[in-house]
Protein backbone atom coordinates (compact mmCIF):
# COMPACT_ATOMS: atom_id res chain seq x y z
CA UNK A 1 -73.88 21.81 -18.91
CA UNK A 2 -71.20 22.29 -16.30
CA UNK A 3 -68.49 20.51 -17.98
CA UNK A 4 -69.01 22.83 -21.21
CA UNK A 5 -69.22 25.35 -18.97
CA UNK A 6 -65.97 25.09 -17.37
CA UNK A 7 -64.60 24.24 -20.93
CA UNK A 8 -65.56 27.41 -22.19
CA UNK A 9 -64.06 29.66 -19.45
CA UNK A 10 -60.62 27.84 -20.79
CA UNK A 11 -60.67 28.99 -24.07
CA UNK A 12 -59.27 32.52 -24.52
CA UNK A 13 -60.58 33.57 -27.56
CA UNK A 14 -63.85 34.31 -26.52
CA UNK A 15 -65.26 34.48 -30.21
CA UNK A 16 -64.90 30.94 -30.59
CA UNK A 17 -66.84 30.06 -28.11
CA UNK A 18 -69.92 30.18 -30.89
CA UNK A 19 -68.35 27.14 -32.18
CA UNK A 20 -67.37 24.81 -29.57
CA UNK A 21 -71.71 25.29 -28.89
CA UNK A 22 -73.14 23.99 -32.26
CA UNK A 23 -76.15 21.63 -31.87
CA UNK A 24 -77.08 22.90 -28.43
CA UNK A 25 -80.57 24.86 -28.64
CA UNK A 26 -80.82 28.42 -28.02
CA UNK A 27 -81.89 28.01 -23.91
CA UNK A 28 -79.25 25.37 -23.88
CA UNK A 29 -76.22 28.43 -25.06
CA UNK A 30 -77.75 30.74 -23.32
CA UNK A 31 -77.14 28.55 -19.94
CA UNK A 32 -73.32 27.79 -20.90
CA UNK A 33 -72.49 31.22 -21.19
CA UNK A 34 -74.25 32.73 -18.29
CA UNK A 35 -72.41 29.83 -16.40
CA UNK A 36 -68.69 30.30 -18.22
CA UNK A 37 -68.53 34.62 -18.03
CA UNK A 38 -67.74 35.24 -15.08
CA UNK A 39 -65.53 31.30 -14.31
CA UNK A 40 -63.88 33.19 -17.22
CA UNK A 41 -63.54 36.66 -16.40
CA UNK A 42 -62.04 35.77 -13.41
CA UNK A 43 -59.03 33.63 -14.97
CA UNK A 44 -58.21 36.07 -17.33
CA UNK A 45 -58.12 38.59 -15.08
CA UNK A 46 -56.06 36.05 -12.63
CA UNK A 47 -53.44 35.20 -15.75
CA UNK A 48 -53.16 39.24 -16.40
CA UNK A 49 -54.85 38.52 -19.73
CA UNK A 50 -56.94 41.53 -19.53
CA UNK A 51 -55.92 45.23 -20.01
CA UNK A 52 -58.58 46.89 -17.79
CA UNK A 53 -57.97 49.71 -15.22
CA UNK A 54 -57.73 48.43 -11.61
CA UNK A 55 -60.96 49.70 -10.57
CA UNK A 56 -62.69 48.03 -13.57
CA UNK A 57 -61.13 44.92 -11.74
CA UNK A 58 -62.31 45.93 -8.59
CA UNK A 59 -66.16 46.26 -9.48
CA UNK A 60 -65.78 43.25 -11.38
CA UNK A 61 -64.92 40.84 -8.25
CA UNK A 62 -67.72 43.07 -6.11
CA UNK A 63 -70.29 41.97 -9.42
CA UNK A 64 -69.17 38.31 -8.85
CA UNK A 65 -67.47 38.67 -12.34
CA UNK A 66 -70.30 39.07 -14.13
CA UNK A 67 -69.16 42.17 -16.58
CA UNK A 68 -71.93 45.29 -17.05
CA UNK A 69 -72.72 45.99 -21.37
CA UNK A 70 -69.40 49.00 -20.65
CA UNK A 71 -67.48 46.31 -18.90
CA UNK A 72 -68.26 43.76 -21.61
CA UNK A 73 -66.45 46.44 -24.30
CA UNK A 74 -63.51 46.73 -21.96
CA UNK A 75 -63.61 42.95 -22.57
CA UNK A 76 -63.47 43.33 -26.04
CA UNK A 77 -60.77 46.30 -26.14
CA UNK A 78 -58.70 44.00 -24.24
CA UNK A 79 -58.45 41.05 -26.13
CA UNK A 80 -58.59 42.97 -29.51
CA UNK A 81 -55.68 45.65 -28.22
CA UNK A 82 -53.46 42.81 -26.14
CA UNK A 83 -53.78 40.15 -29.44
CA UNK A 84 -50.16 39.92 -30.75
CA UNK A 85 -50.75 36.72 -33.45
CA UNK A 86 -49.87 36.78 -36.73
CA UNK A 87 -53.70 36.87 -37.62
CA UNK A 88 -54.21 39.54 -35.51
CA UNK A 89 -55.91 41.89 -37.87
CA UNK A 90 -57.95 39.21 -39.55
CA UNK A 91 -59.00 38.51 -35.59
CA UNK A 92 -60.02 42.10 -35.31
CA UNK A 93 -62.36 42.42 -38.38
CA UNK A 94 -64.21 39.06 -37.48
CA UNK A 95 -64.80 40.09 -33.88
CA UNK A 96 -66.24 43.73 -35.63
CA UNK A 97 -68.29 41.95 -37.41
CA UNK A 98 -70.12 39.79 -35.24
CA UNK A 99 -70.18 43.09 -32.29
CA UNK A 100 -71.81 44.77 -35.01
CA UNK A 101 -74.32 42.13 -35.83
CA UNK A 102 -74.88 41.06 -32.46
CA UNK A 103 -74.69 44.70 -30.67
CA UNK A 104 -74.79 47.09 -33.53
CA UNK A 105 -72.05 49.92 -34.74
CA UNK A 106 -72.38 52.23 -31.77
CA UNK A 107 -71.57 49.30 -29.73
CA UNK A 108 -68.79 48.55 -31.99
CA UNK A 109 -67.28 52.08 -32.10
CA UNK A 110 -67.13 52.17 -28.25
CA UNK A 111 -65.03 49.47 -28.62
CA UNK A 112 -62.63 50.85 -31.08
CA UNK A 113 -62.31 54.34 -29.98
CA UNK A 114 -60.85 52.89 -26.81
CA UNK A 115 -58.06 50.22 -28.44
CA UNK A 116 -55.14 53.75 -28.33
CA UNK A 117 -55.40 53.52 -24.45
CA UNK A 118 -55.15 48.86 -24.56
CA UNK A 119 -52.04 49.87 -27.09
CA UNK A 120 -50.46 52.19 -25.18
CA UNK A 121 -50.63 49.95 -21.67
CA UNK A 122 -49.71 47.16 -23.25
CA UNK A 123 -46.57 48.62 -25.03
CA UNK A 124 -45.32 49.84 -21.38
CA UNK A 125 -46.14 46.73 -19.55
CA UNK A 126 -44.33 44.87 -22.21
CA UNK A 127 -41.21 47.49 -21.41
CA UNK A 128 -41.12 46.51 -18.13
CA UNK A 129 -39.75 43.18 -18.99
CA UNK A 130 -36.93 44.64 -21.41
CA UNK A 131 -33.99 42.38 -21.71
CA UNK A 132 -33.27 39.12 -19.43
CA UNK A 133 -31.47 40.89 -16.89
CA UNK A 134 -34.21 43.21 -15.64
CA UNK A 135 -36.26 40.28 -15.99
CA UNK A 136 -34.43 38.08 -13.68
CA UNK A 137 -34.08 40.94 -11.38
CA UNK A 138 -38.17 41.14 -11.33
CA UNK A 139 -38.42 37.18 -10.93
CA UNK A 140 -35.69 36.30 -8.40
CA UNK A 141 -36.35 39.91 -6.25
CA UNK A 142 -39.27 41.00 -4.15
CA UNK A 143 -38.28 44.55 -4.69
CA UNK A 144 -37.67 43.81 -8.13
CA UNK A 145 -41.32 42.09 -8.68
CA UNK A 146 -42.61 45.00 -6.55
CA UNK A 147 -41.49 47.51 -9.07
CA UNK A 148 -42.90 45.71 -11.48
CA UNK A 149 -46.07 45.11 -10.10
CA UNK A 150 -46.79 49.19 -9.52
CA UNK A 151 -45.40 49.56 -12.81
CA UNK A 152 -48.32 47.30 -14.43
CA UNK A 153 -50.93 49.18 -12.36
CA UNK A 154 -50.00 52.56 -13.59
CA UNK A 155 -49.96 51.19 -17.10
CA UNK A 156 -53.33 49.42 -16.14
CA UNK A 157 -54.55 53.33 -14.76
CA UNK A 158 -53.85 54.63 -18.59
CA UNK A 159 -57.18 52.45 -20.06
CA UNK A 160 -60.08 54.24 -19.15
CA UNK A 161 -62.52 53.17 -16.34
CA UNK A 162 -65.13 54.58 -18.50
């Protein structure tokens, strides 16, 4: 169970994780997933995978990673709003889906009302690295990666801690 555990907190689309489970009873899934939340939490928090406001972060590491249900829609605004794939859309009405069947459509409309304020951070953030010059300047510079840095938070402070 460890070893699919660990597998799991690798994979960043977090709705397949349904399939990479088949066969394994319902006690058995259960397990894996308690186990791979929070291994994964933390690495996509570590990679700056997830759009969430620095104090979401911050009660996250005090909760051991394990997300709360408002956390666990941050979650899901965050991957939704930071997805930039060609099937991005497709992505978004699958993941609806199964919220709503799993969690039901207030669950899913807390989710969507709050994509503007994943948009809007990631748009800013993604500013920050404008052209290769400023991004050299970021990379080879501690002032530069500094700037950056505070620059990311206040984009972060945008999303709601909500």
């Amino acid at each position: 169970m460890e070893e699919l555990s660990r597998k799991l907190s690798e994979i960043d689309e977090l709705e397949t994780w349904k399939d990479h489970v088949q066969g394994l009873s319902r006690s058995q899934r259960a397990q894996a997933y308690k186990e791979a939340q929070p291994l994964w939490v933390y690495r996509m928090i570590r990679e700056c995978k997830l759009y969430l406001h620095p104090d979401v972060i911050i009660q996250l590491e005090g909760q051991n990673w394990l997300p709360s249900d408002l956390q666990k829609r941050m979650i899901w605004d965050s991957l939704i709003g930071s997805d930039e794939s060609y099937n991005s859309k497709k992505r978004m009405y699958n993941i609806k889906d199964s919220l709503i069947k799993k969690h039901g459509r207030d669950w899913w409309e807390d989710v969507y009302s709050r994509l503007k304020h994943v948009y809007a951070a990631k748009e800013r953030i993604k500013k920050i690295h404008s052209g290769p010059a400023v991004s050299a300047f970021i990379t080879i510079t501690f002032i530069g990666s500094e700037a950056a840095n505070n620059e990311r938070l206040k984009a972060l402070r945008m999303i709601p801690r909500i």
